[in-house]
C-alpha atoms as a PDB file:
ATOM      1  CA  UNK A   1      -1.020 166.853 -12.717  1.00  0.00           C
ATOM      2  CA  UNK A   2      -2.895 167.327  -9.961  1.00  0.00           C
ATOM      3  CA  UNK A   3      -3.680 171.592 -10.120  1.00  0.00           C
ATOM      4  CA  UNK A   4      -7.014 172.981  -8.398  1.00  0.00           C
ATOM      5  CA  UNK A   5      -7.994 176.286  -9.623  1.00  0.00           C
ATOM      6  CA  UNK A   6      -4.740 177.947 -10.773  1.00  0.00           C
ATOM      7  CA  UNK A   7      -5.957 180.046 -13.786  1.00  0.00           C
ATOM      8  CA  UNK A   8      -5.862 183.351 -12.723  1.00  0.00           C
ATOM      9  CA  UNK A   9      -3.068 186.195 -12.132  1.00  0.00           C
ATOM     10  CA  UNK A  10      -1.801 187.926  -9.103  1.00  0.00           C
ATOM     11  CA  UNK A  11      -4.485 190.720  -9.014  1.00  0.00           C
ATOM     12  CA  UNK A  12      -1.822 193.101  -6.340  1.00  0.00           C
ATOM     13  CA  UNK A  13       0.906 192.755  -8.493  1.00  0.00           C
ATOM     14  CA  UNK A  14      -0.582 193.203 -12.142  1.00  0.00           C
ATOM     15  CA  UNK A  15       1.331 196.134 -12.966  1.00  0.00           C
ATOM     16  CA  UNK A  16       4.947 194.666 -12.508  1.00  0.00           C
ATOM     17  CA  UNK A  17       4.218 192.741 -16.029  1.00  0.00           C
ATOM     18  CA  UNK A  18       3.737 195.542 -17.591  1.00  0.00           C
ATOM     19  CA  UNK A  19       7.705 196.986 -16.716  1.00  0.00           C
ATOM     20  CA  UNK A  20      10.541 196.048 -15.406  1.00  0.00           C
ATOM     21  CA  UNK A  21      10.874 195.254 -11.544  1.00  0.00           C
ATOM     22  CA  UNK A  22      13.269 195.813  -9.590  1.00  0.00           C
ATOM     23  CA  UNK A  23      13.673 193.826  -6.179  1.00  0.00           C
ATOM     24  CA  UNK A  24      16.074 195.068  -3.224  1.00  0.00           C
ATOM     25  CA  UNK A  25      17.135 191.828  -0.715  1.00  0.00           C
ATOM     26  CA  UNK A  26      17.966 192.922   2.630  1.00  0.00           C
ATOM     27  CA  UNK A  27      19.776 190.064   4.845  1.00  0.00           C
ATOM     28  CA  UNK A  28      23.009 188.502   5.793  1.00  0.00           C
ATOM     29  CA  UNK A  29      25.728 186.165   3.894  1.00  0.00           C
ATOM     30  CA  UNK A  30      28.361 184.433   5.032  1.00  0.00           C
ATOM     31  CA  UNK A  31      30.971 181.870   4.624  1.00  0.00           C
ATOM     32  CA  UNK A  32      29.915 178.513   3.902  1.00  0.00           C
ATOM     33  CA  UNK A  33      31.618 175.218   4.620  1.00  0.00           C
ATOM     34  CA  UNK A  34      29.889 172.224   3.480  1.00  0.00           C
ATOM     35  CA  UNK A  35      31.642 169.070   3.597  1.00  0.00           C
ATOM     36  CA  UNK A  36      32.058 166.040   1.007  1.00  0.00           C
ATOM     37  CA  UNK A  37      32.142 162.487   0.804  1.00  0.00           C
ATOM     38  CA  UNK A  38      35.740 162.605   1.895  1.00  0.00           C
ATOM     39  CA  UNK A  39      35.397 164.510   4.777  1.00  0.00           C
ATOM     40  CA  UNK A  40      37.021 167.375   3.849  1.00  0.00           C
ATOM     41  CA  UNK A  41      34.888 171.031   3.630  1.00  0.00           C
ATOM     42  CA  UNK A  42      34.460 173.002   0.932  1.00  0.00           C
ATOM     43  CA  UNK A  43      34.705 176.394   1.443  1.00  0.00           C
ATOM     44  CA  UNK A  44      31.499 178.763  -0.516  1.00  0.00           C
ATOM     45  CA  UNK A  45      29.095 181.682   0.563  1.00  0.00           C
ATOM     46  CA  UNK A  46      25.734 181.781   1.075  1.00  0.00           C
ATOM     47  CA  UNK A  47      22.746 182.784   3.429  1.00  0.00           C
ATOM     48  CA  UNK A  48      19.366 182.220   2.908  1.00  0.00           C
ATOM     49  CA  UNK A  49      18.589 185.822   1.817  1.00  0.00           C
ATOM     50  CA  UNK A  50      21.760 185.447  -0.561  1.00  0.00           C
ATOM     51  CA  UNK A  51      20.483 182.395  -1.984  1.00  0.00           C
ATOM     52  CA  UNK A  52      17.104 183.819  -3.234  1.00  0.00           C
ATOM     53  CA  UNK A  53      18.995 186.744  -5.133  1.00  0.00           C
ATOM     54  CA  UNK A  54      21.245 184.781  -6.909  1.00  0.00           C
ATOM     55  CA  UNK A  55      18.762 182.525  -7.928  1.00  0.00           C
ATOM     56  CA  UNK A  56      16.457 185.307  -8.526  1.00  0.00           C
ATOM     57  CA  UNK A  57      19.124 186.864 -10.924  1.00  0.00           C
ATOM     58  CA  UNK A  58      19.983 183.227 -12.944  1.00  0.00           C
ATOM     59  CA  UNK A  59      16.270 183.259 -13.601  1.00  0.00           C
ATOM     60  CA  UNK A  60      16.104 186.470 -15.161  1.00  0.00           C
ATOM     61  CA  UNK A  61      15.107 189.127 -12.218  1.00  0.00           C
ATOM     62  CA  UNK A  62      16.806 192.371 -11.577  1.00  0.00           C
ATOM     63  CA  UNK A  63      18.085 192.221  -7.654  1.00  0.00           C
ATOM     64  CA  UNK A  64      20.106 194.168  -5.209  1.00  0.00           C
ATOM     65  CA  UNK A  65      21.412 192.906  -2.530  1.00  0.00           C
ATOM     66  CA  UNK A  66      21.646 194.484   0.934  1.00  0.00           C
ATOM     67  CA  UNK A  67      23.491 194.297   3.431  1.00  0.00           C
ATOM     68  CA  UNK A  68      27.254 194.649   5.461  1.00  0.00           C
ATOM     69  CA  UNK A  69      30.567 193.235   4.953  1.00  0.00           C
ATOM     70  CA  UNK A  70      33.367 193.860   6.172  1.00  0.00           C
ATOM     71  CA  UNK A  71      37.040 194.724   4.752  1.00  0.00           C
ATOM     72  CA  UNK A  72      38.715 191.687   4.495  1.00  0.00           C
ATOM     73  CA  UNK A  73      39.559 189.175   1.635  1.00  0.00           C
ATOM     74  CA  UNK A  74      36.622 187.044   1.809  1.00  0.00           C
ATOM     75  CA  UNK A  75      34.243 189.968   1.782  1.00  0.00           C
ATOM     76  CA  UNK A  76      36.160 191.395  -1.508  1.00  0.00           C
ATOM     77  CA  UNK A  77      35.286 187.413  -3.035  1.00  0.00           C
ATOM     78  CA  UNK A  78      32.017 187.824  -1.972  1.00  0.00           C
ATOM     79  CA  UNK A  79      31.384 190.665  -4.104  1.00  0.00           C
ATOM     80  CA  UNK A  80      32.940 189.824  -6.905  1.00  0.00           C
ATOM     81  CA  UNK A  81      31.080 186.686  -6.656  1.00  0.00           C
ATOM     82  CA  UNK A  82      27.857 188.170  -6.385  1.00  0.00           C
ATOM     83  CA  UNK A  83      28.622 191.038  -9.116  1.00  0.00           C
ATOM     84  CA  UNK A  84      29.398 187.585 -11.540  1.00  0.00           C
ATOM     85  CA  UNK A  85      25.882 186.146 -10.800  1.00  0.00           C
ATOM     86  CA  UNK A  86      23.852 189.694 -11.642  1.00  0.00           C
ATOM     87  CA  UNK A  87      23.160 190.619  -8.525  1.00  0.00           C
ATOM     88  CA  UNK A  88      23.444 194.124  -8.000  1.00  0.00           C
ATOM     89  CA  UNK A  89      25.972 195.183  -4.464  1.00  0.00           C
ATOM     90  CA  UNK A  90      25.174 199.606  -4.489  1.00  0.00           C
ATOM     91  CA  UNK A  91      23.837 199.145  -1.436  1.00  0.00           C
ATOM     92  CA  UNK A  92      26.061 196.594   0.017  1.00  0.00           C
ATOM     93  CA  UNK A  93      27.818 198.644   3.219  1.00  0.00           C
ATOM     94  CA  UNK A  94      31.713 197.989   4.446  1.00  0.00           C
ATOM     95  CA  UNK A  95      32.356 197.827   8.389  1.00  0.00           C
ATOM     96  CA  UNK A  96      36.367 198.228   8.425  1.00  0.00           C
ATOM     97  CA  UNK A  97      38.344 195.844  10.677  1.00  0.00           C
ATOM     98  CA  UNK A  98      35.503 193.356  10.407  1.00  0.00           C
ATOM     99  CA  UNK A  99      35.147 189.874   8.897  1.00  0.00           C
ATOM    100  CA  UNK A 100      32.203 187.771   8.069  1.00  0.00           C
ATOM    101  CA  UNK A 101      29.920 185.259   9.798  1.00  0.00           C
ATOM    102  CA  UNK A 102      30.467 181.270   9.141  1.00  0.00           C
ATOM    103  CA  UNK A 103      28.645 178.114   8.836  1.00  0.00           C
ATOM    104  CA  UNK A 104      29.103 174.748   8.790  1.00  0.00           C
ATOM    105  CA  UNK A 105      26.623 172.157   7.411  1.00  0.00           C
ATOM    106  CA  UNK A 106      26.803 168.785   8.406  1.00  0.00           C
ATOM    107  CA  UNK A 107      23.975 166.323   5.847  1.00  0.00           C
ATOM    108  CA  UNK A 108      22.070 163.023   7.108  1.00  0.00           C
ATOM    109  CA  UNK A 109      22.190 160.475   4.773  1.00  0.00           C
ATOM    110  CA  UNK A 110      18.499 161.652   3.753  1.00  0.00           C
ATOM    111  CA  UNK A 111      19.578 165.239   2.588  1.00  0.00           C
ATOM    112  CA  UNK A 112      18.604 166.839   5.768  1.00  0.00           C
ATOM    113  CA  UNK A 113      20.778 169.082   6.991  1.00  0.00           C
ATOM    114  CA  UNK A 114      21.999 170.560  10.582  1.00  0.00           C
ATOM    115  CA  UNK A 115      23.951 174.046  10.716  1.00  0.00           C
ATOM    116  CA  UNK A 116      26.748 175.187  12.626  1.00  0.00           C
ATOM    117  CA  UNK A 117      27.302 179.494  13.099  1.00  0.00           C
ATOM    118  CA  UNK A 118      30.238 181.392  14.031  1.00  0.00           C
ATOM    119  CA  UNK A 119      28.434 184.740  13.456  1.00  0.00           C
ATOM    120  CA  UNK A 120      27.988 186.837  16.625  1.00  0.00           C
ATOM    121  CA  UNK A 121      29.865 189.687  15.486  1.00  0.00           C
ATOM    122  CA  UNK A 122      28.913 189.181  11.649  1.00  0.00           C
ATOM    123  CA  UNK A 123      28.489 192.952   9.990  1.00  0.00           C
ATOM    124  CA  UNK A 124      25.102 192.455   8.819  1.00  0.00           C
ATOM    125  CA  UNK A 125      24.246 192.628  12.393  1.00  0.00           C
ATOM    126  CA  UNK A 126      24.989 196.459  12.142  1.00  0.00           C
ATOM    127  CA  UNK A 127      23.841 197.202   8.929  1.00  0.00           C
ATOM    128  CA  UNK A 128      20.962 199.324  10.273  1.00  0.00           C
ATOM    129  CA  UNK A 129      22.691 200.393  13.384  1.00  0.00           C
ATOM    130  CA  UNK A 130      25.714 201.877  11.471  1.00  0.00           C
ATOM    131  CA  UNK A 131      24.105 202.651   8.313  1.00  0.00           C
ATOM    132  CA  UNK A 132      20.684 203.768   8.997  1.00  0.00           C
ATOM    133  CA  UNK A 133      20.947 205.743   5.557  1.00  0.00           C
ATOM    134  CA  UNK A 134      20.525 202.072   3.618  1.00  0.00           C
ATOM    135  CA  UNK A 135      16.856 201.907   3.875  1.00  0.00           C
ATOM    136  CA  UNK A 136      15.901 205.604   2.638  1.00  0.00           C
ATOM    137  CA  UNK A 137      18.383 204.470  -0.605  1.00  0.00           C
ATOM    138  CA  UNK A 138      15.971 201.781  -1.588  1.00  0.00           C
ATOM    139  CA  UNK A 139      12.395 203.318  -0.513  1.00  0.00           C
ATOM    140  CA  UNK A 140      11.992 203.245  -4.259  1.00  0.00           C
ATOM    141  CA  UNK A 141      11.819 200.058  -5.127  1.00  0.00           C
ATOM    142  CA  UNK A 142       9.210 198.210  -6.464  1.00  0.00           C
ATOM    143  CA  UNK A 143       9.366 195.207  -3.540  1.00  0.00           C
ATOM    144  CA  UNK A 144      11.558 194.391  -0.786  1.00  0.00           C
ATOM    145  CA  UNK A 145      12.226 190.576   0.227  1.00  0.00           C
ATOM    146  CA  UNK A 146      13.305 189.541   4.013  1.00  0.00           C
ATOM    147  CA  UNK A 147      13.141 186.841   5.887  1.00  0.00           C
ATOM    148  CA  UNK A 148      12.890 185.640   9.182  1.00  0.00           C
ATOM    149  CA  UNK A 149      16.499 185.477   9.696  1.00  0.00           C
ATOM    150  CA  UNK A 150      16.954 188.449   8.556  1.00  0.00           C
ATOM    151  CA  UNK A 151      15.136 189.561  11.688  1.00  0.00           C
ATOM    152  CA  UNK A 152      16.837 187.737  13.621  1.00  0.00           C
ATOM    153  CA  UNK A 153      20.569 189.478  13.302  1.00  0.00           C
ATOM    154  CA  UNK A 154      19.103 192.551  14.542  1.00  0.00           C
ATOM    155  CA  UNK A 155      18.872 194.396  17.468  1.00  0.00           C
ATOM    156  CA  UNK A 156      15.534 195.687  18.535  1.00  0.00           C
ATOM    157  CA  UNK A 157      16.104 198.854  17.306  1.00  0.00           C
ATOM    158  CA  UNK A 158      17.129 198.271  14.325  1.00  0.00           C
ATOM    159  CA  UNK A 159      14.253 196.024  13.814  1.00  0.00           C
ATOM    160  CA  UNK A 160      11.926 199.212  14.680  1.00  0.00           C
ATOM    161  CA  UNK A 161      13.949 201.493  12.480  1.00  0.00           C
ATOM    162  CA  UNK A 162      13.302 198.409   9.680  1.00  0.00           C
ATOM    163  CA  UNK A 163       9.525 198.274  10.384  1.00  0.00           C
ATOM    164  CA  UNK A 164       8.688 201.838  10.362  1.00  0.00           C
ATOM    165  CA  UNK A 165      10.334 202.026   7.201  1.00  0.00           C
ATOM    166  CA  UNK A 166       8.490 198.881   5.601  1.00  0.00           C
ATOM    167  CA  UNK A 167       5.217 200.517   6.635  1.00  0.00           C
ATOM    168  CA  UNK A 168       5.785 203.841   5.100  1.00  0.00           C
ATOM    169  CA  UNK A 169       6.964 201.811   1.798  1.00  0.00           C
ATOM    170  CA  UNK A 170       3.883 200.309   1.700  1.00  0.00           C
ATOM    171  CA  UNK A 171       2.270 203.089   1.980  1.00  0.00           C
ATOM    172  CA  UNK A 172       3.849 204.513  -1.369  1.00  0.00           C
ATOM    173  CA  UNK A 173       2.918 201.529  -3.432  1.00  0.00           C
ATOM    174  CA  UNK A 174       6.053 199.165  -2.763  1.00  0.00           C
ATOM    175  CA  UNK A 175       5.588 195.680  -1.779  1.00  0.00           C
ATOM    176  CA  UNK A 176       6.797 193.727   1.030  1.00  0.00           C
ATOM    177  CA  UNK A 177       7.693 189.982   0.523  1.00  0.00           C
ATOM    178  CA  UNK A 178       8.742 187.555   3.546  1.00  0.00           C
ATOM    179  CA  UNK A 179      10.092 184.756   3.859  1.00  0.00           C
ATOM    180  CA  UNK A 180       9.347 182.944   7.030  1.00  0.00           C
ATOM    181  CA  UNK A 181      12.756 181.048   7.790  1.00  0.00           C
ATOM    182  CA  UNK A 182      12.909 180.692  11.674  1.00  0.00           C
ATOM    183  CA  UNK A 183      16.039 179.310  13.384  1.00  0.00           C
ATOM    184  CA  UNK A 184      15.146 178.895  17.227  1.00  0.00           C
ATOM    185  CA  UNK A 185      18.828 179.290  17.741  1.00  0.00           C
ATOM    186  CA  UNK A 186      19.197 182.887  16.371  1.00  0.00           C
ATOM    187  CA  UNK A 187      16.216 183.943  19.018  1.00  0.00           C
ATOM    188  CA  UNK A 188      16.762 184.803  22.933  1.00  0.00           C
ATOM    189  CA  UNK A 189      13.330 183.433  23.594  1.00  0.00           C
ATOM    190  CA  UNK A 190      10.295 182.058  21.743  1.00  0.00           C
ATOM    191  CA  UNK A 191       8.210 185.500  23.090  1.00  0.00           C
ATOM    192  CA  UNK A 192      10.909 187.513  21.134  1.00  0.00           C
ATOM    193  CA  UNK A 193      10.526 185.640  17.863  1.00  0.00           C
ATOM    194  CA  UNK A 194       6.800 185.474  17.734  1.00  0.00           C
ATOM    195  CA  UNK A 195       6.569 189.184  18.662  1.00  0.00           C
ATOM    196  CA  UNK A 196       9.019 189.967  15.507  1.00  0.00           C
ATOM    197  CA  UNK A 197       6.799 187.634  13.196  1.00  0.00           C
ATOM    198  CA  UNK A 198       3.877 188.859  14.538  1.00  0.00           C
ATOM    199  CA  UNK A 199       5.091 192.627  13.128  1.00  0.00           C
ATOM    200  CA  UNK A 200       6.347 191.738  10.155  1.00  0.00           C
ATOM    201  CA  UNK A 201       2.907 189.997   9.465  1.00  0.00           C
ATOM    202  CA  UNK A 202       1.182 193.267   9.185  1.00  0.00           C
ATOM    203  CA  UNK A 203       3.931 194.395   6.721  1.00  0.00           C
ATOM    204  CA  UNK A 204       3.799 191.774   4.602  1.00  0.00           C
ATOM    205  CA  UNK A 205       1.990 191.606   0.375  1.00  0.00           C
ATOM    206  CA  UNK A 206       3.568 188.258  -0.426  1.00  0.00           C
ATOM    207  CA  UNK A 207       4.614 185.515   2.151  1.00  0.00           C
ATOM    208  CA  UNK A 208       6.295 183.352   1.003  1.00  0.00           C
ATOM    209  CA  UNK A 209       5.807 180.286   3.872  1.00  0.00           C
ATOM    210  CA  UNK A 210       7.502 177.100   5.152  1.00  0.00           C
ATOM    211  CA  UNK A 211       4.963 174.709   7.039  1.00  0.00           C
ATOM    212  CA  UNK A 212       7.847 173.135   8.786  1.00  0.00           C
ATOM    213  CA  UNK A 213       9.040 177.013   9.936  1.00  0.00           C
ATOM    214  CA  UNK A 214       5.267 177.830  10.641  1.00  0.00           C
ATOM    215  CA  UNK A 215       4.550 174.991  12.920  1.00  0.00           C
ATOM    216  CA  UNK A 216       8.185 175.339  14.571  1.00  0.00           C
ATOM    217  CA  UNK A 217       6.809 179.070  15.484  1.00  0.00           C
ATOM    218  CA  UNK A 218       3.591 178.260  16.117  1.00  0.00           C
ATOM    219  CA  UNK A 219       2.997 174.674  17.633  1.00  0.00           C
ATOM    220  CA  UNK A 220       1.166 172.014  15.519  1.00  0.00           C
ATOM    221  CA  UNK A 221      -1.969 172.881  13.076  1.00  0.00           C
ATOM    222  CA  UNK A 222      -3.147 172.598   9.289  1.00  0.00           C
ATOM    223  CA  UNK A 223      -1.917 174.643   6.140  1.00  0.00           C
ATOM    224  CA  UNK A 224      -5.470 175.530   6.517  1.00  0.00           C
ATOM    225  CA  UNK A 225      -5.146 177.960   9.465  1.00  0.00           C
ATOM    226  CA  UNK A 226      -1.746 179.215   8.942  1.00  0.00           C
ATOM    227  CA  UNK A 227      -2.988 180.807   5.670  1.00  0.00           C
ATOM    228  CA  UNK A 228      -6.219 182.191   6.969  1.00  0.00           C
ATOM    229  CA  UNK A 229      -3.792 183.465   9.773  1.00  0.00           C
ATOM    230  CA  UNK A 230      -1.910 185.538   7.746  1.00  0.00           C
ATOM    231  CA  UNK A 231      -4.648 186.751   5.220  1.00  0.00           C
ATOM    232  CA  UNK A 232      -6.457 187.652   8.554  1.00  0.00           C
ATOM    233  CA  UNK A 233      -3.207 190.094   9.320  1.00  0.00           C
ATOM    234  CA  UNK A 234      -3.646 191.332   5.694  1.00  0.00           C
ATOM    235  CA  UNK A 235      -1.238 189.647   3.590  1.00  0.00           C
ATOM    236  CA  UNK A 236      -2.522 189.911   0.455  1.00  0.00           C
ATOM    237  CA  UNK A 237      -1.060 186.491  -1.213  1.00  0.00           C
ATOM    238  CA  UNK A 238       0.561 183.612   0.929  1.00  0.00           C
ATOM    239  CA  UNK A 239       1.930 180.824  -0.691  1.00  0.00           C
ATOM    240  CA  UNK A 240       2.975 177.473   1.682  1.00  0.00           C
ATOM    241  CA  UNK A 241       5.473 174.832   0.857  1.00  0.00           C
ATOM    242  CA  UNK A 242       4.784 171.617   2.404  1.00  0.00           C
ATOM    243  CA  UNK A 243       7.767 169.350   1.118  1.00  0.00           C
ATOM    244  CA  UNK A 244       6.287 166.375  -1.003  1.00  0.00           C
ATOM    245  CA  UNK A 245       2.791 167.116   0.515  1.00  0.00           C
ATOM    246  CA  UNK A 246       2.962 169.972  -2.158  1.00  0.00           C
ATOM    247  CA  UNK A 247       1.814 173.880  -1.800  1.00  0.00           C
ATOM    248  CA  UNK A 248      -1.639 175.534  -0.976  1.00  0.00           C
ATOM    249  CA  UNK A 249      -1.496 179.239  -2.294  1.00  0.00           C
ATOM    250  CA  UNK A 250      -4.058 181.393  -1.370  1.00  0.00           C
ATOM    251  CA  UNK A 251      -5.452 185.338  -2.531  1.00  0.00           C
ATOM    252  CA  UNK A 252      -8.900 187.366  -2.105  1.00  0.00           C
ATOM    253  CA  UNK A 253      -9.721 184.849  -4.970  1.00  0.00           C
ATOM    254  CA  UNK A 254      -9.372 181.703  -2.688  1.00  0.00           C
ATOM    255  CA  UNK A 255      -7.575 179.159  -2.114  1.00  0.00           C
ATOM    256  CA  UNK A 256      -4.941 177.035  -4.991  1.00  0.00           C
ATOM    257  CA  UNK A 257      -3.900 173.409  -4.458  1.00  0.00           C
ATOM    258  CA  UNK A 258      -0.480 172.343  -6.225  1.00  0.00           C
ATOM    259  CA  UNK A 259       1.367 169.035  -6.055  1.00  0.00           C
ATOM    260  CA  UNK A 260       5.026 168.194  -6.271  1.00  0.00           C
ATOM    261  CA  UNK A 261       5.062 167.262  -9.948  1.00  0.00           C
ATOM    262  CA  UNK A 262       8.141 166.043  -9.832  1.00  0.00           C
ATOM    263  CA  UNK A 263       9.397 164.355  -6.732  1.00  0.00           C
ATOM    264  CA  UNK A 264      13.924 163.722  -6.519  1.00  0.00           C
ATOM    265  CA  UNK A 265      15.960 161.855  -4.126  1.00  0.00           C
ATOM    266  CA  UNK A 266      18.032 164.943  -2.662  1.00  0.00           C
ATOM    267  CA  UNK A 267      21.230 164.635  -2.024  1.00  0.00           C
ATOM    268  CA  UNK A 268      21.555 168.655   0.361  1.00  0.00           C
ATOM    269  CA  UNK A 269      18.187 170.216   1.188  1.00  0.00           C
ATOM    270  CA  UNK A 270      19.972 173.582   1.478  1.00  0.00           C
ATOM    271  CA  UNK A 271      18.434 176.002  -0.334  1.00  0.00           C
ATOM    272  CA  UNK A 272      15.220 174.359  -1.540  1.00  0.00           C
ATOM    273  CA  UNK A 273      12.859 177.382  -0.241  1.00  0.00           C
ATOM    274  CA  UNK A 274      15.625 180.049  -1.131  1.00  0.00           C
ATOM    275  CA  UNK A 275      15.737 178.802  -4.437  1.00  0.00           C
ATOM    276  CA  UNK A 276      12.395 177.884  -5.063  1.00  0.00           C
ATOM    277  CA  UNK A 277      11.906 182.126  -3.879  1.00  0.00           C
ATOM    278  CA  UNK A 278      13.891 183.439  -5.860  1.00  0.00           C
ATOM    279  CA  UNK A 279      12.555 181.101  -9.414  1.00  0.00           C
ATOM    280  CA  UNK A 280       8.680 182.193  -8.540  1.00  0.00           C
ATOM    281  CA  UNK A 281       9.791 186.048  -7.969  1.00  0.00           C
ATOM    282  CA  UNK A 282      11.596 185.837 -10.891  1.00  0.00           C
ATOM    283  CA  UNK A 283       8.591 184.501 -12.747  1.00  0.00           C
ATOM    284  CA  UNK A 284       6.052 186.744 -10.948  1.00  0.00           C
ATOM    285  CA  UNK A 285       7.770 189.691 -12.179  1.00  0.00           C
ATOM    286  CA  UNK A 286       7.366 188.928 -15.668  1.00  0.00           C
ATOM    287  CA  UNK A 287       3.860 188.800 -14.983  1.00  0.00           C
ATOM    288  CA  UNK A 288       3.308 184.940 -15.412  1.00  0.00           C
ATOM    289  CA  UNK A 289       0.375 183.130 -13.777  1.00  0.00           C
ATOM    290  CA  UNK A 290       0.537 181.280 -10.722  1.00  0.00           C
ATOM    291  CA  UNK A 291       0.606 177.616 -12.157  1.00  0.00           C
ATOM    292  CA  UNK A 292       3.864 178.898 -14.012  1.00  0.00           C
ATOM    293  CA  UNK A 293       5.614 180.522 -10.869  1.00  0.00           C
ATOM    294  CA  UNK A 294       4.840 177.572  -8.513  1.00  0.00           C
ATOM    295  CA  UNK A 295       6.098 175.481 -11.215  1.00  0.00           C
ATOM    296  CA  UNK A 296       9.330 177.783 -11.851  1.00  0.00           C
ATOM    297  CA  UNK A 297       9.954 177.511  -8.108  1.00  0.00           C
ATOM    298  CA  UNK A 298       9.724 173.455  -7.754  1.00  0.00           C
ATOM    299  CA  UNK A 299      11.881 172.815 -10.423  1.00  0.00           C
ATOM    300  CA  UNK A 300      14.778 175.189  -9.761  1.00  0.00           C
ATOM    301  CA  UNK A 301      14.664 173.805  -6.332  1.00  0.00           C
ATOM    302  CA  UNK A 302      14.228 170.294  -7.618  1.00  0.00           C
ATOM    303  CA  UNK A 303      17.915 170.845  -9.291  1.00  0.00           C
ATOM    304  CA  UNK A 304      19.192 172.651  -6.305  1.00  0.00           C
ATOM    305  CA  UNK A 305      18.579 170.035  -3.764  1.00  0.00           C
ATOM    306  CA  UNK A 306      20.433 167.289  -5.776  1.00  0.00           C
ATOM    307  CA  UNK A 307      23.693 168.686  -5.291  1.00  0.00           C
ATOM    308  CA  UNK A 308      25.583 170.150  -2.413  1.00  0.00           C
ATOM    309  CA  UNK A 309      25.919 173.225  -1.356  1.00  0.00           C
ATOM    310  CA  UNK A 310      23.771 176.339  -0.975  1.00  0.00           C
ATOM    311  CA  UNK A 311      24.554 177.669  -5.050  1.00  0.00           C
ATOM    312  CA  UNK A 312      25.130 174.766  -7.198  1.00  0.00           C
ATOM    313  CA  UNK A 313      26.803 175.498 -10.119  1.00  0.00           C
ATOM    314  CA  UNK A 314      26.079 178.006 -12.635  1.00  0.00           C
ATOM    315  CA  UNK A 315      26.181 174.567 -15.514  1.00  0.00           C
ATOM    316  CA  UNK A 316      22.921 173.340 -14.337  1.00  0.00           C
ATOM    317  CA  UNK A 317      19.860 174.178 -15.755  1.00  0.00           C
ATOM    318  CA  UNK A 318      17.284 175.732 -13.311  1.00  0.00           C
ATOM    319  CA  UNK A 319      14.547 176.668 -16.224  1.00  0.00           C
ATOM    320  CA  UNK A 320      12.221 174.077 -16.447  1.00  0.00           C
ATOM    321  CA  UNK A 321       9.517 174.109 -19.644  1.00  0.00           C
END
């Protein structure tokens, strides 16, 4: 095991091992068709905000999820669905006469995966715009998670409205966690994206980072710079997945080196960073150290990536020892 100076806890977030914490989601799910070895599609839900709750929930978190559907039959499923994993759906809004977005994932022999979106008029779009109420019900949690996609379904007002809000939570003691997913497709422009992640840097206690996303944003440079980067913007914690290449974590106590201790021949990268979120939240809130979240995370996403599909099902094991 190759580990450089992991013994130590998450000095910001002490206090959440000493009670139960509660974690609101805010983001987007839709339909999911992923297809098979007989070309045919099988029909699911998911989003990448989705995908950290339920896993969240499976590992033993407490989670709401936020966000719009609309009125329709696959929106009832949905919740049902979701309700069935744990994951809590108070603050899930309903925009009548409205269905929800769909994609389509096509896999490379490798795992790697390419997406397909039918989502332009998807109601978690309008969450904000036609609900504006949602974000005073959850100003009492103890951390919001969202993610770069999240961002990216909203106008920019809503994204305002969302920051201004983040910023006063922040200031009452709640925690902001982000998830840097970027999908140049969901963007007008490169100026608008980088201006959102820019904002949501100064917002954010835990990020929770990509290298692949970061370098998409941000051109070419080491795992080195993009965490001083964001510690510079005052993240307090910043943790980056580098696929095999394994994970540099980094606090005001320095900086962590983890490998990939156990390295699988994936069969659908879908979900890896969702899941591997929602296993180390789910560990951080019990209070565990940072050897044992990191650890959580690669091996629920380890088991994640080996079948198809966003949520694999609820028969394999995603607790490691």
């Amino acid at each position: 095991m190759s580990v450089k100076a992991y013994e130590f806890y998450y000095t910001e977030f002490k206090g959440w091992r000493e009670r139960e914490v509660k974690v609101a989601i805010i983001g987007e799910c839709m339909i999911e068709l992923s297809n098979s070895d007989s070309e045919l599609y099988k029909l699911n839900y998911g989003g990448d905000t989705l995908n950290t709750a339920i896993y969240l929930s499976r590992c033993g978190g407490d989670v709401e999820y936020v966000t719009a559907l609309g009125d329709d039959s696959f929106s009832s499923k949905m919740l049902s669905l979701w309700q069935e994993e744990g994951v809590g759906v108070k603050h899930v809004k309903t925009l009548e006469n409205n269905v929800p977005g769909l994609y389509l994932i096509e896999n490379e022999p490798n795992g790697e995966r390419h997406f397909h979106y039918w989502r332009s008029n998807s109601p978690a779009k309008y969450l904000l715009d036609k609900f504006p109420e949602t974000l005073d019900e959850i100003k009492d949690y103890d951390a919001i998670f969202l993610s770069g996609i999240t961002l990216s379904i909203y106008s920019e007002s809503s994204r305002k409205a969302l920051y201004d809000f983040l910023s006063e939570f922040r200031m009452r003691g709640g925690k902001v966690i982000f998830d840097n997913n970027y999908r140049e497709r969901n963007w007008l422009s490169l100026s608008e994206a980088s201006k959102a992640f820019n904002q949501i840097m100064n917002l954010t206690d835990l990020a929770l980072l990509s290298m692949e996303d970061e370098v998409s944003l941000h051109g070419e440079h080491s795992m080195e710079y993009c965490i001083e980067r964001w510690l510079k913007c005052g993240v307090s914690e910043v943790i980056v997945k580098n696929g095999a290449s394994g994970i540099l974590a980094a606090n005001k106590d320095g900086k962590f080196e983890f490998d990939v201790s156990n390295v699988v021949e994936p069969v659908d990268t879908t979900a890896a960073g969702d899941s591997f979120n929602g296993a180390f939240l789910a560990a951080k809130a019990k209070g565990e150290s940072l050897e044992k979240c990191i650890r959580d995370g690669q091996f629920c996403a380890a088991q994640v990536i080996m079948q198809k599909g966003a949520i694999v099902p609820k028969s394999i094991s995603l607790k490691g020892a």
